[in-house]
Protein backbone atom coordinates (compact mmCIF):
# COMPACT_ATOMS: atom_id res chain seq x y z
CA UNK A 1 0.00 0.00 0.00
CA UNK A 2 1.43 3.19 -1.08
CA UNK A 3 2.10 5.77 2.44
CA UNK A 4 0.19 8.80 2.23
CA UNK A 5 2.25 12.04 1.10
CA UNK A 6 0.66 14.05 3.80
CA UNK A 7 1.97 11.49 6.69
CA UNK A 8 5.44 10.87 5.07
CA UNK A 9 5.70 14.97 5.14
CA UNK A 10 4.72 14.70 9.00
CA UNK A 11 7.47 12.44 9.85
CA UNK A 12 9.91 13.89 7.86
CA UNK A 13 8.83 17.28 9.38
CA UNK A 14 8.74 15.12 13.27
CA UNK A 15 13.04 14.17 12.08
CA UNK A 16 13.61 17.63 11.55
CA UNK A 17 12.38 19.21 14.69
CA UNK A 18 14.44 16.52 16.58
CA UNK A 19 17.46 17.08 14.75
CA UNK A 20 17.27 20.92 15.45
CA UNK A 21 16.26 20.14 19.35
CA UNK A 22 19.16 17.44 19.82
CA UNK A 23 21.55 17.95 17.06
CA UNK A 24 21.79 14.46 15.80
CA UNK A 25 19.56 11.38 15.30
CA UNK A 26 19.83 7.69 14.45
CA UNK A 27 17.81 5.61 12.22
CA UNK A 28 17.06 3.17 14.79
CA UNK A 29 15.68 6.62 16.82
CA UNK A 30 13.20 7.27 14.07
CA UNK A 31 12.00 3.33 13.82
CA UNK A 32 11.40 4.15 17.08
CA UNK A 33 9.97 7.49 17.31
CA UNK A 34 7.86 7.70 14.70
CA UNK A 35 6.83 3.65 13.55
CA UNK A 36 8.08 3.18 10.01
CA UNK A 37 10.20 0.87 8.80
CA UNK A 38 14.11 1.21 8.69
CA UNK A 39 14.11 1.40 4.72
CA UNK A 40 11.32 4.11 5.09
CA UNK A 41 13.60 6.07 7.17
CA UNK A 42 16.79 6.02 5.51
CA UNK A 43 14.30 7.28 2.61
CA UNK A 44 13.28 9.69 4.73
CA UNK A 45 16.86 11.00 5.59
CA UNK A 46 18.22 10.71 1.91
CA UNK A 47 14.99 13.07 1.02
CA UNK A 48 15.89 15.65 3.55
CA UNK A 49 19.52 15.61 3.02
CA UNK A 50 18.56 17.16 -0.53
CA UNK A 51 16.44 19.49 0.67
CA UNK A 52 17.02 20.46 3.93
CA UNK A 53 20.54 21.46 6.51
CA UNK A 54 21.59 18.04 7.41
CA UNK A 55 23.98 15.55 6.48
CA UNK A 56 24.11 12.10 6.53
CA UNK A 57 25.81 10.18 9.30
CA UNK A 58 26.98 6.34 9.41
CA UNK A 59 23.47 5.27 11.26
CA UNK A 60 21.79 8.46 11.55
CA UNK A 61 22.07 12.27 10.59
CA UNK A 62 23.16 15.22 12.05
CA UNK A 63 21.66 19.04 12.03
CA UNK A 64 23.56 21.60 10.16
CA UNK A 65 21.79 24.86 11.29
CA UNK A 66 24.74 27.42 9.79
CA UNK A 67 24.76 25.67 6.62
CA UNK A 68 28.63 25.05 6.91
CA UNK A 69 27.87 21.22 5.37
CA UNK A 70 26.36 21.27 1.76
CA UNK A 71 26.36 17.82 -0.25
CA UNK A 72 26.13 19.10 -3.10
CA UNK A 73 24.75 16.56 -6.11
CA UNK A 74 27.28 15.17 -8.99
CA UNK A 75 25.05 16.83 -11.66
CA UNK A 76 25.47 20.38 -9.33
CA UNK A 77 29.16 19.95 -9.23
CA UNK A 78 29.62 18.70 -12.79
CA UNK A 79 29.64 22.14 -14.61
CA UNK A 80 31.63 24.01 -12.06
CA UNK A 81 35.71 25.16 -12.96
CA UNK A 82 34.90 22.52 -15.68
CA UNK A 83 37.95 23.80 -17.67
CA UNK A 84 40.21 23.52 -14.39
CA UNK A 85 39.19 20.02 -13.70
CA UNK A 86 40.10 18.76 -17.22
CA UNK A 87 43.62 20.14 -16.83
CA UNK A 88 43.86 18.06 -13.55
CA UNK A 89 42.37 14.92 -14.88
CA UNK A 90 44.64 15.42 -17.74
CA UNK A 91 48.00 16.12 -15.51
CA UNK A 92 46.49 13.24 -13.41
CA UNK A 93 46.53 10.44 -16.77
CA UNK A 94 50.30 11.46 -17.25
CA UNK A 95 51.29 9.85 -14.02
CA UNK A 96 49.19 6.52 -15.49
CA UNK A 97 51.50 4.00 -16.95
CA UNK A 98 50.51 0.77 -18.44
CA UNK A 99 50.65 -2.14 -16.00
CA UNK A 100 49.34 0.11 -13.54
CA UNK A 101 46.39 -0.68 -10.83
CA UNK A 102 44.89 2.48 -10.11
CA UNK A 103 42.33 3.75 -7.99
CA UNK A 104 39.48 5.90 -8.38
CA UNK A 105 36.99 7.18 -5.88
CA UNK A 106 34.22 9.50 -6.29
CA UNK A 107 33.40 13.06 -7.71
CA UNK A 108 33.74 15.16 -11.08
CA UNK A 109 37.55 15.68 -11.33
CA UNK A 110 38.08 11.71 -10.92
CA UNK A 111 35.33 11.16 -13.36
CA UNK A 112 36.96 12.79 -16.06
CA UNK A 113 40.25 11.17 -15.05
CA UNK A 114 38.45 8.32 -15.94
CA UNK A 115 37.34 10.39 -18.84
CA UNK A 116 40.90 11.01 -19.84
CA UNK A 117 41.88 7.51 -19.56
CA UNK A 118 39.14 5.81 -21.66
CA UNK A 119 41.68 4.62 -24.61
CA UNK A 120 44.55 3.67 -22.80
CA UNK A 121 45.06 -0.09 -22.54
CA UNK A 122 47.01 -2.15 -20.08
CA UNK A 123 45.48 -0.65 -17.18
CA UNK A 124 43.04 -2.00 -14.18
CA UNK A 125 40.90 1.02 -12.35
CA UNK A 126 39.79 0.07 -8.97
CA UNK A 127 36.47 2.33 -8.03
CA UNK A 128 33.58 2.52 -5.74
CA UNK A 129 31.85 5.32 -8.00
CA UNK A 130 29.15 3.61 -10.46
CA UNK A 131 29.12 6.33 -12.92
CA UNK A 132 33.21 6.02 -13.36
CA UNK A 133 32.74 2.28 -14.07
CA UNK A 134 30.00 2.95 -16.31
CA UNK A 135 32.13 5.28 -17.57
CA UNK A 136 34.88 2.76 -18.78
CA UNK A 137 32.27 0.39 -19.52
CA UNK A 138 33.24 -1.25 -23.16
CA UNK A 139 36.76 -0.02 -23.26
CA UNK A 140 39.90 -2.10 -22.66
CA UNK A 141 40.65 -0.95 -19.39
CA UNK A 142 39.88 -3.39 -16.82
CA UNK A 143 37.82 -2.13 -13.91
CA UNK A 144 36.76 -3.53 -10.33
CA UNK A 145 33.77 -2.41 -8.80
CA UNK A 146 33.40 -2.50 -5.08
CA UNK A 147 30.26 -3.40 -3.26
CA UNK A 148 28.39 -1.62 -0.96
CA UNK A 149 25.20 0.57 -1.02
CA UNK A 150 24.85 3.77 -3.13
CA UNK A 151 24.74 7.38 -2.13
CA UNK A 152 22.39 9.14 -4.78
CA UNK A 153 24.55 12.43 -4.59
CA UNK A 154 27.76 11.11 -5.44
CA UNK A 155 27.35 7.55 -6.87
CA UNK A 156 29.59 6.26 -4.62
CA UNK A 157 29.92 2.78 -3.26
CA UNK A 158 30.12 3.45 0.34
CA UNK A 159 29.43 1.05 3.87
CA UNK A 160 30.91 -2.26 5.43
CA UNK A 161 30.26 -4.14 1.90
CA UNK A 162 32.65 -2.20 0.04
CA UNK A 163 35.19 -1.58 3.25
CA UNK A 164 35.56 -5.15 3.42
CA UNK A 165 36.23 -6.07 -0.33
CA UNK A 166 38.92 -3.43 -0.50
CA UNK A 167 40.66 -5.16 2.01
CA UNK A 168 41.86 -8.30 -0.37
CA UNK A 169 43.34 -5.13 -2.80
CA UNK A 170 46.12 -4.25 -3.68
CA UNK A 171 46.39 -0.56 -5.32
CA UNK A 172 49.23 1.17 -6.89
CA UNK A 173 48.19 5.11 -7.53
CA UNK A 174 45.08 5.84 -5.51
CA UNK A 175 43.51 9.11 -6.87
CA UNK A 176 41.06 10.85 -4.05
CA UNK A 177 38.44 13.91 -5.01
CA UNK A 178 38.02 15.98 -1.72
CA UNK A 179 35.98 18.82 -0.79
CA UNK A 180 38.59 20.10 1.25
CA UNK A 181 42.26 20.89 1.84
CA UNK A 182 44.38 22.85 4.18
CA UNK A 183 47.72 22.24 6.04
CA UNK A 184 46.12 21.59 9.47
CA UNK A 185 43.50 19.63 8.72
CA UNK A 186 44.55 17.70 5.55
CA UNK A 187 41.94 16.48 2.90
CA UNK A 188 37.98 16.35 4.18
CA UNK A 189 34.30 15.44 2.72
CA UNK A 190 30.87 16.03 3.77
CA UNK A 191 30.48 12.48 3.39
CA UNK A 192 31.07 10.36 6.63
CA UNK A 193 29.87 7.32 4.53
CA UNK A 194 32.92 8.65 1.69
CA UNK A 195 35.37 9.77 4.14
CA UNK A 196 35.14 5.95 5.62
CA UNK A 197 35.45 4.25 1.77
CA UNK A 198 38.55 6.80 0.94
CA UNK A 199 40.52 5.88 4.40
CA UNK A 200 39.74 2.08 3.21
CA UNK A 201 41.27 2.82 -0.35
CA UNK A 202 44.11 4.57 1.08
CA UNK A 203 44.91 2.15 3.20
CA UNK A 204 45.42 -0.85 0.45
CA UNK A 205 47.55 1.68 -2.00
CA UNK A 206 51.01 2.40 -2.69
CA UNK A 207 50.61 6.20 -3.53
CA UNK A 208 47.49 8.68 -2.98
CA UNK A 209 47.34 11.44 -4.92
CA UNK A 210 44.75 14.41 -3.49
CA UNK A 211 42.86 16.00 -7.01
CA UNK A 212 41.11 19.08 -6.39
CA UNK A 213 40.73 22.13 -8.04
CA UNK A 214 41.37 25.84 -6.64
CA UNK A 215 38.18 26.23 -4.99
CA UNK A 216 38.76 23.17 -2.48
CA UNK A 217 42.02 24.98 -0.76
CA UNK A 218 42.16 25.93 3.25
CA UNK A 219 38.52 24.66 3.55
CA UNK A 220 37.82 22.08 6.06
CA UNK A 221 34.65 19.85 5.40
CA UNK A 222 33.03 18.01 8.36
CA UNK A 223 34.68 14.80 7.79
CA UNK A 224 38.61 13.73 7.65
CA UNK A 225 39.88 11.66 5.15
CA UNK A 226 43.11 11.75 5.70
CA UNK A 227 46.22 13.45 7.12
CA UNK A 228 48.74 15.24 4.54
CA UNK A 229 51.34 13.42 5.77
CA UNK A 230 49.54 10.41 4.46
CA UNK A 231 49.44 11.68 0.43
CA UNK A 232 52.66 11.23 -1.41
CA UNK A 233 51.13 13.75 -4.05
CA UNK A 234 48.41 17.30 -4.57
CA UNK A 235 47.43 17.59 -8.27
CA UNK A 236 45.85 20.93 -8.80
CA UNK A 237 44.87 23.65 -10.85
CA UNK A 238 47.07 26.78 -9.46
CA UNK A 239 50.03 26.99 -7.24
CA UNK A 240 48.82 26.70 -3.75
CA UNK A 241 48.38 29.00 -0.86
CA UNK A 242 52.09 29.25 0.84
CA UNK A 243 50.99 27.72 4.46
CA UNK A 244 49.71 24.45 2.45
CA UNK A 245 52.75 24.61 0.18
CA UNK A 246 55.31 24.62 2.78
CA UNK A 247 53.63 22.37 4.57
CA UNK A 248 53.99 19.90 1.87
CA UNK A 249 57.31 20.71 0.98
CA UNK A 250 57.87 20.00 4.74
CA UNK A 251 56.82 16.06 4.17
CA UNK A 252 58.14 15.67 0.99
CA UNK A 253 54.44 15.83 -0.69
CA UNK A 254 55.01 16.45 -4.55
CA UNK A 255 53.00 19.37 -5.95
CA UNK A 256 51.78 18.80 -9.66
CA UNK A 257 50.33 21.86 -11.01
CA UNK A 258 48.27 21.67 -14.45
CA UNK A 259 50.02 23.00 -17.17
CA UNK A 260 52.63 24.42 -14.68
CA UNK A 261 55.97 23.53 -12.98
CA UNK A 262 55.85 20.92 -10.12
């Protein structure tokens, strides 16, 4: 029987006021609270995470009141520094060679890495984004797709499914999109579910390599991926700001600039 719109806008409108009177909530909370089903509320959260100040949590959400956390959508992101993002997917396919394993998570500038990497042969692409496998669907790249359950936003593969198949891999170059980078709090998302995927990527790979375009540098998103100690390489679309350069420079972290000097 299909749930009346009027009632589904009632509970969603009963998760918000909890979320702004206790700052967080569980979906095991709203199960309990307000008598759906745990599907029905994971629906429930996905729906508001698109509409309303809240992001989604491992289990739960939290409230974002000041509107510091914005998830945006893949298709928002797509068109934005468009031209900038090519020249780092394209300085990102140099460092490629064949008989490499590579890995690609999430986001627009790894997508057109992917983009940029479509007629090169000899390669395997590890990624837990759908639309990059799709992507490289039919050429004569070999890709692995890990498991796990889809966020709508991003198209990444994210949860315990995917955590745990990574953990048999073995990954040469591991490229990472991030929402944010700065020298004290090294790359971030507003993805707790992504930030958790990324940290299991990292951890089965040789090299990470932080992509990100001008935009992403000295912000801090909710969620840590990883340390910059941790990357062994930043490929971007300007020279960066000088506390994040020296910083860097500091552990050893090469710098590849599109269409510039390293």
């Amino acid at each position: 029987m299909t749930e009346q719109p009027n009632k589904g806008a009632r509970r969603r409108d009963g998760i918000m006021n909890v979320l702004k009177q206790q700052g967080r909530i569980t979906i095991a909370e709203i199960v309990d609270r307000f008598g759906c089903s745990e599907a029905t509320a994971r629906r429930d959260l996905e729906l508001l995470e698109r509409t309303g100040p809240l992001v989604r949590t491992i289990g739960g959400a939290m409230y974002d009141g000041m509107g510091t956390v914005r998830d945006s959508s893949f298709a928002e992101r797509q068109g934005i520094s468009l031209l900038e993002k090519e020249h780092i997917a394209q300085e990102a396919a140099r460092l490629v060679e064949e008989g490499d394993v590579i890995g690609l998570s999430g986001g627009t500038t790894n997508y057109l890495i992917a983009k940029s990497l479509k007629m090169r042969k000899g390669i395997t692409v590890v990624t837990n984004a759908v639309n990059i496998a799709m992507e490289l669907a039919g050429s004569d790249i070999h890709v692995v797709v890990t498991g796990g359950m889809m966020r709508h936003n991003s198209f990444e593969l994210c949860g315990p499914l995917g955590a745990e198949m990574v953990a048999h891999l073995n990954i040469g170059k591991m490229f990472i999109g991030v929402d944010g980078i700065s020298a004290s709090g090294g790359i971030t998302t507003y993805s707790e579910q992504e930030a958790q995927i990324a940290k299991a990527l990292i951890a089965r790979s040789e090299a990470t390599f932080a992509v990100f375009d001008e935009s992403k540098v000295g912000k801090t998103s909710l969620f840590s991926i990883a340390a910059l100690p941790e990357l062994h390489g930043l490929i971007t679309d300007r020279p960066l700001q000088e506390s994040l350069r020296e910083e860097a420079e500091r552990h050893g972290i090469t710098v590849y600039v599109a269409g510039g000097e390293r």
